[in-house]
C-alpha atoms as a PDB file:
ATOM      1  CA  UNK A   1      19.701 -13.750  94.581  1.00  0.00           C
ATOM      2  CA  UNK A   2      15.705 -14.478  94.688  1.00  0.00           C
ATOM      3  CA  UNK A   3      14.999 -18.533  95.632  1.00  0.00           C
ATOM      4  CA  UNK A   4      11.780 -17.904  97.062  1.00  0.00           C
ATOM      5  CA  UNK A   5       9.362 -19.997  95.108  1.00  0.00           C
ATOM      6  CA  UNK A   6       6.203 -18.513  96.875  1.00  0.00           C
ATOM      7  CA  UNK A   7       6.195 -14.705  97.643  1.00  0.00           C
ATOM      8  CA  UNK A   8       2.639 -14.147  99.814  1.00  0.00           C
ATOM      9  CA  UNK A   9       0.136 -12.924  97.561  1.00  0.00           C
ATOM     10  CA  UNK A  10      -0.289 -16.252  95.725  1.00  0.00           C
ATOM     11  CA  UNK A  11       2.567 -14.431  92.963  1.00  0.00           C
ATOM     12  CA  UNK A  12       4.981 -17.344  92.200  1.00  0.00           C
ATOM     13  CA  UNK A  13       8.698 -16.096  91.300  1.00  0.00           C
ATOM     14  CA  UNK A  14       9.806 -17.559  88.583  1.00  0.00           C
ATOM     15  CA  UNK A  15      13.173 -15.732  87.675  1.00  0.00           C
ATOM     16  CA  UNK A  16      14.561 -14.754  84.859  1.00  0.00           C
ATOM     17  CA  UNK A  17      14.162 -16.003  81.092  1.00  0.00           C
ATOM     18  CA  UNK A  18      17.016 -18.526  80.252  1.00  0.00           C
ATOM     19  CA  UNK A  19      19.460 -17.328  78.007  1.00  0.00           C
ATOM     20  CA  UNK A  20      18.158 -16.923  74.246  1.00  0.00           C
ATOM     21  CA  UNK A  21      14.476 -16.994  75.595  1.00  0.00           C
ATOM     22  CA  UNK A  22      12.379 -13.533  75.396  1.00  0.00           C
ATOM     23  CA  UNK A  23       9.662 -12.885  77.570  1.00  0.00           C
ATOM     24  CA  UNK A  24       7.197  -9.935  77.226  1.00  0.00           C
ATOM     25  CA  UNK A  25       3.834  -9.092  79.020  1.00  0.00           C
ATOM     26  CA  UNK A  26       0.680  -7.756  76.882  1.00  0.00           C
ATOM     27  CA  UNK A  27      -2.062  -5.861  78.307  1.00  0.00           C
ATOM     28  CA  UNK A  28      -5.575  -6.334  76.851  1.00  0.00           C
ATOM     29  CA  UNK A  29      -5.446  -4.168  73.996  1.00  0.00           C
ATOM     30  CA  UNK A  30      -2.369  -5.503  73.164  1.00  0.00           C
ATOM     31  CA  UNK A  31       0.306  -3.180  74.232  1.00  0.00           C
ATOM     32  CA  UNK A  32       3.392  -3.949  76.570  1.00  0.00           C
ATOM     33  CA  UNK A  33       2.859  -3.968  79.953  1.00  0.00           C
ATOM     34  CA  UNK A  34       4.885  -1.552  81.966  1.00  0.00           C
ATOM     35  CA  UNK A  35       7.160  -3.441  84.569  1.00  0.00           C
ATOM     36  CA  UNK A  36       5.000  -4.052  87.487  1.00  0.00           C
ATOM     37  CA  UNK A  37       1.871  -4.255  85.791  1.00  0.00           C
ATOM     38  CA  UNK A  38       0.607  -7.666  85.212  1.00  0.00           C
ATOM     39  CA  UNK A  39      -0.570  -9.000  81.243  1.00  0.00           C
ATOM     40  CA  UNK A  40      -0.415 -12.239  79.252  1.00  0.00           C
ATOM     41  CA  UNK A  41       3.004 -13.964  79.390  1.00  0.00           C
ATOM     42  CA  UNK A  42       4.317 -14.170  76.056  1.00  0.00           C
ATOM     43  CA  UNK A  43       7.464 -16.100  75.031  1.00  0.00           C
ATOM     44  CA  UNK A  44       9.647 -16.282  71.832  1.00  0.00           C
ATOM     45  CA  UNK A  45      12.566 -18.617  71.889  1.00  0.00           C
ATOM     46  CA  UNK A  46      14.703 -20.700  68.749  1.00  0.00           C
ATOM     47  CA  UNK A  47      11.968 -23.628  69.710  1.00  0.00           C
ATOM     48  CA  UNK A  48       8.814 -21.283  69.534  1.00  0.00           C
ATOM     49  CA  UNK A  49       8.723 -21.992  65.697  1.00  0.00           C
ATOM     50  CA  UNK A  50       8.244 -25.876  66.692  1.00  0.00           C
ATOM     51  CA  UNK A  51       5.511 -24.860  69.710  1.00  0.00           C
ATOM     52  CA  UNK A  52       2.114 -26.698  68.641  1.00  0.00           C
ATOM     53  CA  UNK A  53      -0.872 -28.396  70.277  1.00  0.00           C
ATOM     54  CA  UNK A  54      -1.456 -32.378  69.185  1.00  0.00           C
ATOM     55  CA  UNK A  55      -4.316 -32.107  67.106  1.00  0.00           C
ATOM     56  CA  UNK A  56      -5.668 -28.858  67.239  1.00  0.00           C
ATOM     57  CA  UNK A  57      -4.150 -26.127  64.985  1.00  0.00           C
ATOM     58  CA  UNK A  58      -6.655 -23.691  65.432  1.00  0.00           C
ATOM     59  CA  UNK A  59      -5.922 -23.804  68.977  1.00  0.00           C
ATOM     60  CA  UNK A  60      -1.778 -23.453  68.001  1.00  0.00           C
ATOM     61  CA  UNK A  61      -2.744 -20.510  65.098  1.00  0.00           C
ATOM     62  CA  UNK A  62      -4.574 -18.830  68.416  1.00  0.00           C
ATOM     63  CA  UNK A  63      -1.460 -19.154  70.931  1.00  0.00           C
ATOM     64  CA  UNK A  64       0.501 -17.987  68.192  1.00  0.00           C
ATOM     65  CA  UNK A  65       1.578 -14.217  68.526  1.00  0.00           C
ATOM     66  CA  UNK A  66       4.252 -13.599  65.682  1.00  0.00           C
ATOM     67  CA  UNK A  67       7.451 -15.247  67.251  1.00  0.00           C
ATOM     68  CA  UNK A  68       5.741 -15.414  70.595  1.00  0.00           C
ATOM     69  CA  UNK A  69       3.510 -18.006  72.149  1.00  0.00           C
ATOM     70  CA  UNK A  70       1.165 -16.861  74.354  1.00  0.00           C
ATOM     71  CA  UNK A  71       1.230 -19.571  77.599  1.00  0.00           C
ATOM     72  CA  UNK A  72      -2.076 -18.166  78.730  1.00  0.00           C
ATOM     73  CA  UNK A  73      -0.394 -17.332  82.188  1.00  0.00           C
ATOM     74  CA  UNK A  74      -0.665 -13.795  83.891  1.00  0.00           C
ATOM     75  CA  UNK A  75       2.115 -12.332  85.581  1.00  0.00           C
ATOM     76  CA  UNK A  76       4.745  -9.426  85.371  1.00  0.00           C
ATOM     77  CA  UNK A  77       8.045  -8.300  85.607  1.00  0.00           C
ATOM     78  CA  UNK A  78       9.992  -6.187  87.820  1.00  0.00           C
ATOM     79  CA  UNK A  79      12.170  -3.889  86.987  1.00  0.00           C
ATOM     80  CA  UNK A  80      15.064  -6.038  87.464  1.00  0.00           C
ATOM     81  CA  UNK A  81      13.386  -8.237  84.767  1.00  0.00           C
ATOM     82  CA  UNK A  82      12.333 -11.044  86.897  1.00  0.00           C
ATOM     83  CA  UNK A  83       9.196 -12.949  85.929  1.00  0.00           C
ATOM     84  CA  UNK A  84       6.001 -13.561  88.716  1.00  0.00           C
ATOM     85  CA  UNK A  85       3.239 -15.289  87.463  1.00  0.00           C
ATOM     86  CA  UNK A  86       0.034 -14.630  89.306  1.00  0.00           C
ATOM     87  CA  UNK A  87      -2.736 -16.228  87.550  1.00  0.00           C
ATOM     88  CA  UNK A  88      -4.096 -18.333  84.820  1.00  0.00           C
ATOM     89  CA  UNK A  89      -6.118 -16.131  81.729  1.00  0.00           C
ATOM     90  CA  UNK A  90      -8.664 -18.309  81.944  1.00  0.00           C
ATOM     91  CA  UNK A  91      -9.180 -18.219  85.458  1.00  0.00           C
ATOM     92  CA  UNK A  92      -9.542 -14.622  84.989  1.00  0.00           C
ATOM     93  CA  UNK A  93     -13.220 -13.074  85.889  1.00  0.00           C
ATOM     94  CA  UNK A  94     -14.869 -10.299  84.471  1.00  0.00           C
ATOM     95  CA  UNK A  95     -17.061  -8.590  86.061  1.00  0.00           C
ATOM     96  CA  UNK A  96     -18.653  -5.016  84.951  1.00  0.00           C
ATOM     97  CA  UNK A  97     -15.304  -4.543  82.707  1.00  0.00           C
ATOM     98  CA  UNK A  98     -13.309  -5.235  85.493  1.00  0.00           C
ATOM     99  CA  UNK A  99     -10.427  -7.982  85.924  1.00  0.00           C
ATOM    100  CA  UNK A 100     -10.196  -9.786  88.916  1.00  0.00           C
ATOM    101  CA  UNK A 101      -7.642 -12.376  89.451  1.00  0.00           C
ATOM    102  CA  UNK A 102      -9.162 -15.445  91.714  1.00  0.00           C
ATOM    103  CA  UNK A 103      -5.676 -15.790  92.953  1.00  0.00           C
ATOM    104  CA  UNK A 104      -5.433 -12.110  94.195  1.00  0.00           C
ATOM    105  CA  UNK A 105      -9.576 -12.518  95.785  1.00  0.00           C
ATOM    106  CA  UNK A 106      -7.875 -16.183  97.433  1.00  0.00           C
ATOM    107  CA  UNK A 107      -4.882 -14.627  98.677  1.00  0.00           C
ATOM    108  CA  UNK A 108      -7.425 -11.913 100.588  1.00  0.00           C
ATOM    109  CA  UNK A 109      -9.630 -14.468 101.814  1.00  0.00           C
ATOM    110  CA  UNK A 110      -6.342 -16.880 103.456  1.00  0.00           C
ATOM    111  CA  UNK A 111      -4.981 -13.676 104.966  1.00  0.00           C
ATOM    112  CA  UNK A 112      -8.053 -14.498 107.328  1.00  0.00           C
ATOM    113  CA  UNK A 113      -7.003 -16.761 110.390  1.00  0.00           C
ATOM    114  CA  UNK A 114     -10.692 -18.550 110.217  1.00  0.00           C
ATOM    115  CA  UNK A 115      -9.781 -19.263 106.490  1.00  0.00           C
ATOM    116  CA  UNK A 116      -7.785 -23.014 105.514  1.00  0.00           C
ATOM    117  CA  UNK A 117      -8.708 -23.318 101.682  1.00  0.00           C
ATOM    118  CA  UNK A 118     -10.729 -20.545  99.116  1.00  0.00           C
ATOM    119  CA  UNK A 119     -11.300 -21.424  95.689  1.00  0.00           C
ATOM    120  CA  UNK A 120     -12.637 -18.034  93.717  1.00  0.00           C
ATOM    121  CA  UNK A 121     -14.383 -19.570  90.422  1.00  0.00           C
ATOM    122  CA  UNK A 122     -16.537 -16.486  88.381  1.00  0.00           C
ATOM    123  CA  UNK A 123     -20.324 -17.138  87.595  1.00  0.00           C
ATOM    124  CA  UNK A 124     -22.515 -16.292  84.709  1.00  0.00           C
ATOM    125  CA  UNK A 125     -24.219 -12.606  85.854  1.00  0.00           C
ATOM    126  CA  UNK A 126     -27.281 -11.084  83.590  1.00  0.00           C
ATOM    127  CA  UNK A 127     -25.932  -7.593  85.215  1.00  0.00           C
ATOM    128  CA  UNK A 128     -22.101  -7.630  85.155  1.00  0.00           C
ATOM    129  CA  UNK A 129     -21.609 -10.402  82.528  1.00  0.00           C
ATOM    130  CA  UNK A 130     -20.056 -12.472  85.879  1.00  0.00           C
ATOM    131  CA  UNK A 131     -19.711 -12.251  89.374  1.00  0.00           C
ATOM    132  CA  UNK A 132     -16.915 -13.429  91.731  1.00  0.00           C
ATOM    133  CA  UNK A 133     -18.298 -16.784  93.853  1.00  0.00           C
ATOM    134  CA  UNK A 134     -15.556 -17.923  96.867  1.00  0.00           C
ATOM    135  CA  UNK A 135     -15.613 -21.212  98.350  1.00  0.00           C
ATOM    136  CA  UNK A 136     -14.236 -21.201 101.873  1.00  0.00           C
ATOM    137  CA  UNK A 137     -13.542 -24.065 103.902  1.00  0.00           C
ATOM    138  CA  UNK A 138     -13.337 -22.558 107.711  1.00  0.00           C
ATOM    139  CA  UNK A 139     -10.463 -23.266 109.808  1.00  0.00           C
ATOM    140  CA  UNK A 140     -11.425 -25.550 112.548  1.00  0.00           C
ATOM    141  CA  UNK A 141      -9.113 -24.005 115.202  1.00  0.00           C
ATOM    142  CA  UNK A 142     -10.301 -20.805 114.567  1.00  0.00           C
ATOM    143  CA  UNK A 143     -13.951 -21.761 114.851  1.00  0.00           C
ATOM    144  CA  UNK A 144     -12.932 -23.280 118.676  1.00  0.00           C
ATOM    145  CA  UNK A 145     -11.248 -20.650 119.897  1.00  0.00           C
ATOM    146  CA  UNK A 146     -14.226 -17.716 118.787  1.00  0.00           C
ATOM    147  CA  UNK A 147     -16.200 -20.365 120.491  1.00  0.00           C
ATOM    148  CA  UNK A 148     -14.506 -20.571 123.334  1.00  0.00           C
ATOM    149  CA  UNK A 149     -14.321 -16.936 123.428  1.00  0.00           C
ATOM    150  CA  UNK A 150     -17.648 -16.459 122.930  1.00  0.00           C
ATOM    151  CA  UNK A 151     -18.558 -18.944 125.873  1.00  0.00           C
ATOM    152  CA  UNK A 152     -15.983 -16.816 128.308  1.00  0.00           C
ATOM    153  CA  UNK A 153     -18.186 -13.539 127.340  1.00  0.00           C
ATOM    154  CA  UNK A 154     -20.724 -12.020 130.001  1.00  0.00           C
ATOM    155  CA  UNK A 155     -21.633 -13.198 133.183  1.00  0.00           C
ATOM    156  CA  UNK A 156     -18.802 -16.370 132.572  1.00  0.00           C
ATOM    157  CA  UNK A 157     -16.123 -13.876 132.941  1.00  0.00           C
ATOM    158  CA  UNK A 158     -14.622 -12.910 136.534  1.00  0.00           C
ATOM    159  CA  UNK A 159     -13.800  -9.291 137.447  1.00  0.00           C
ATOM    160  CA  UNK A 160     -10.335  -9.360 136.834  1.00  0.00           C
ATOM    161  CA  UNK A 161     -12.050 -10.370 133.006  1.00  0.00           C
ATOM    162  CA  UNK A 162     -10.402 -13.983 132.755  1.00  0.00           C
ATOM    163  CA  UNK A 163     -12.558 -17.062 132.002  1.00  0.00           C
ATOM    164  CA  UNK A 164     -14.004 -18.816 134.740  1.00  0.00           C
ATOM    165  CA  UNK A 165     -12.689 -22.276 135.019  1.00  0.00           C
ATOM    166  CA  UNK A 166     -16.436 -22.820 136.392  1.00  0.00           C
ATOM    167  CA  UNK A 167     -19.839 -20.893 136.251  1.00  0.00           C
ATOM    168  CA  UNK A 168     -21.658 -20.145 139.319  1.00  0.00           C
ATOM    169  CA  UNK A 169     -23.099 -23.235 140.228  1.00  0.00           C
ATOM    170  CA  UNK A 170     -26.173 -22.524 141.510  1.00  0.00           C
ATOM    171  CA  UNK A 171     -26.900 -20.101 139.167  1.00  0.00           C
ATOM    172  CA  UNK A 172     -26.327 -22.396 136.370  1.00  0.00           C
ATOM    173  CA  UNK A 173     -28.556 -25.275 137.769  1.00  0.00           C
ATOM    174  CA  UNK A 174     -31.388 -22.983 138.059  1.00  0.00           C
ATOM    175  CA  UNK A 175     -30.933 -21.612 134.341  1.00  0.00           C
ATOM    176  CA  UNK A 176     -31.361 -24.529 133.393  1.00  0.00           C
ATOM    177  CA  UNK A 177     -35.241 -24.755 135.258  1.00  0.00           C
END
């Protein structure tokens, strides 16, 4: 059996639908998804008929999909029918006719070792209708050590190519006028 909660990718593995609860995934043009290809989550249960939002029924006639709900979550299943959700809808950015998941762009951007935290928001674009905007908070250690490395480059290297633990002194006072 799966228990991983978190699967790399930001995907979160949710499992399968409890027993009497349907769960389907529509495209766009609403069609079914093909297993591995991710869509709106859509669920139908006995309870869907009682699914509403306090005070706003245009906003539960909208979520409404027959006997489905759509939960405004994107994800897929596999082919042994287990659900990953992936993304929020309206997170979703669209750019040129294109859909791009932040969470996908985010999970890029922290496969970097210089990246702690991204945040992928979309922005209004006169061209492509959006564009993708990342906000990246650098990694402090990584920062050091290209620093370090960077300071252990040229003439601070011995010929063996390790760092010297100190520079040529006399050269180094004199650099300095």
């Amino acid at each position: 059996g799966r228990t991983d909660a978190f699967l790399g990718d930001m995907v979160y593995f949710q499992g399968h639908a409890a027993p009497g609860v349907k769960i389907r995934i529509i495209a766009e043009d609403a069609s079914s998804c093909a297993e591995g290809v991710a869509g709106e989550i859509q669920v139908s249960s006995e309870t869907t008929p009682y699914f509403a939002y306090h005070h706003a029924e245009d906003k539960t006639a909208a979520a409404r999909e027959g006997d489905f709900v759509r939960t405004g979550d994107i994800g897929y299943l596999d082919v042994d029918g287990y659900l990953y959700i992936s993304d929020r809808k309206s997170d979703m950015v669209i750019s040129g006719g294109v859909n791009i998941y932040p969470a996908e762009v985010e999970a890029a951007l922290l496969a970097h070792p210089a990246v702690a935290e991204a945040a992928v928001v979309g922005r209004p674009d006169d061209l492509k209708g959006q564009a993708v905007v990342a906000f990246v908070r650098a990694n402090l250690a990584a920062k050091v050590i290209d620093r370090l490395s960077r300071g252990c480059r040229g003439s601070h290297r011995s010929r063996s190519g390790n760092c010297r633990r100190r520079g040529d002194r006399n050269r180094d006072r004199h650099a300095d006028g």
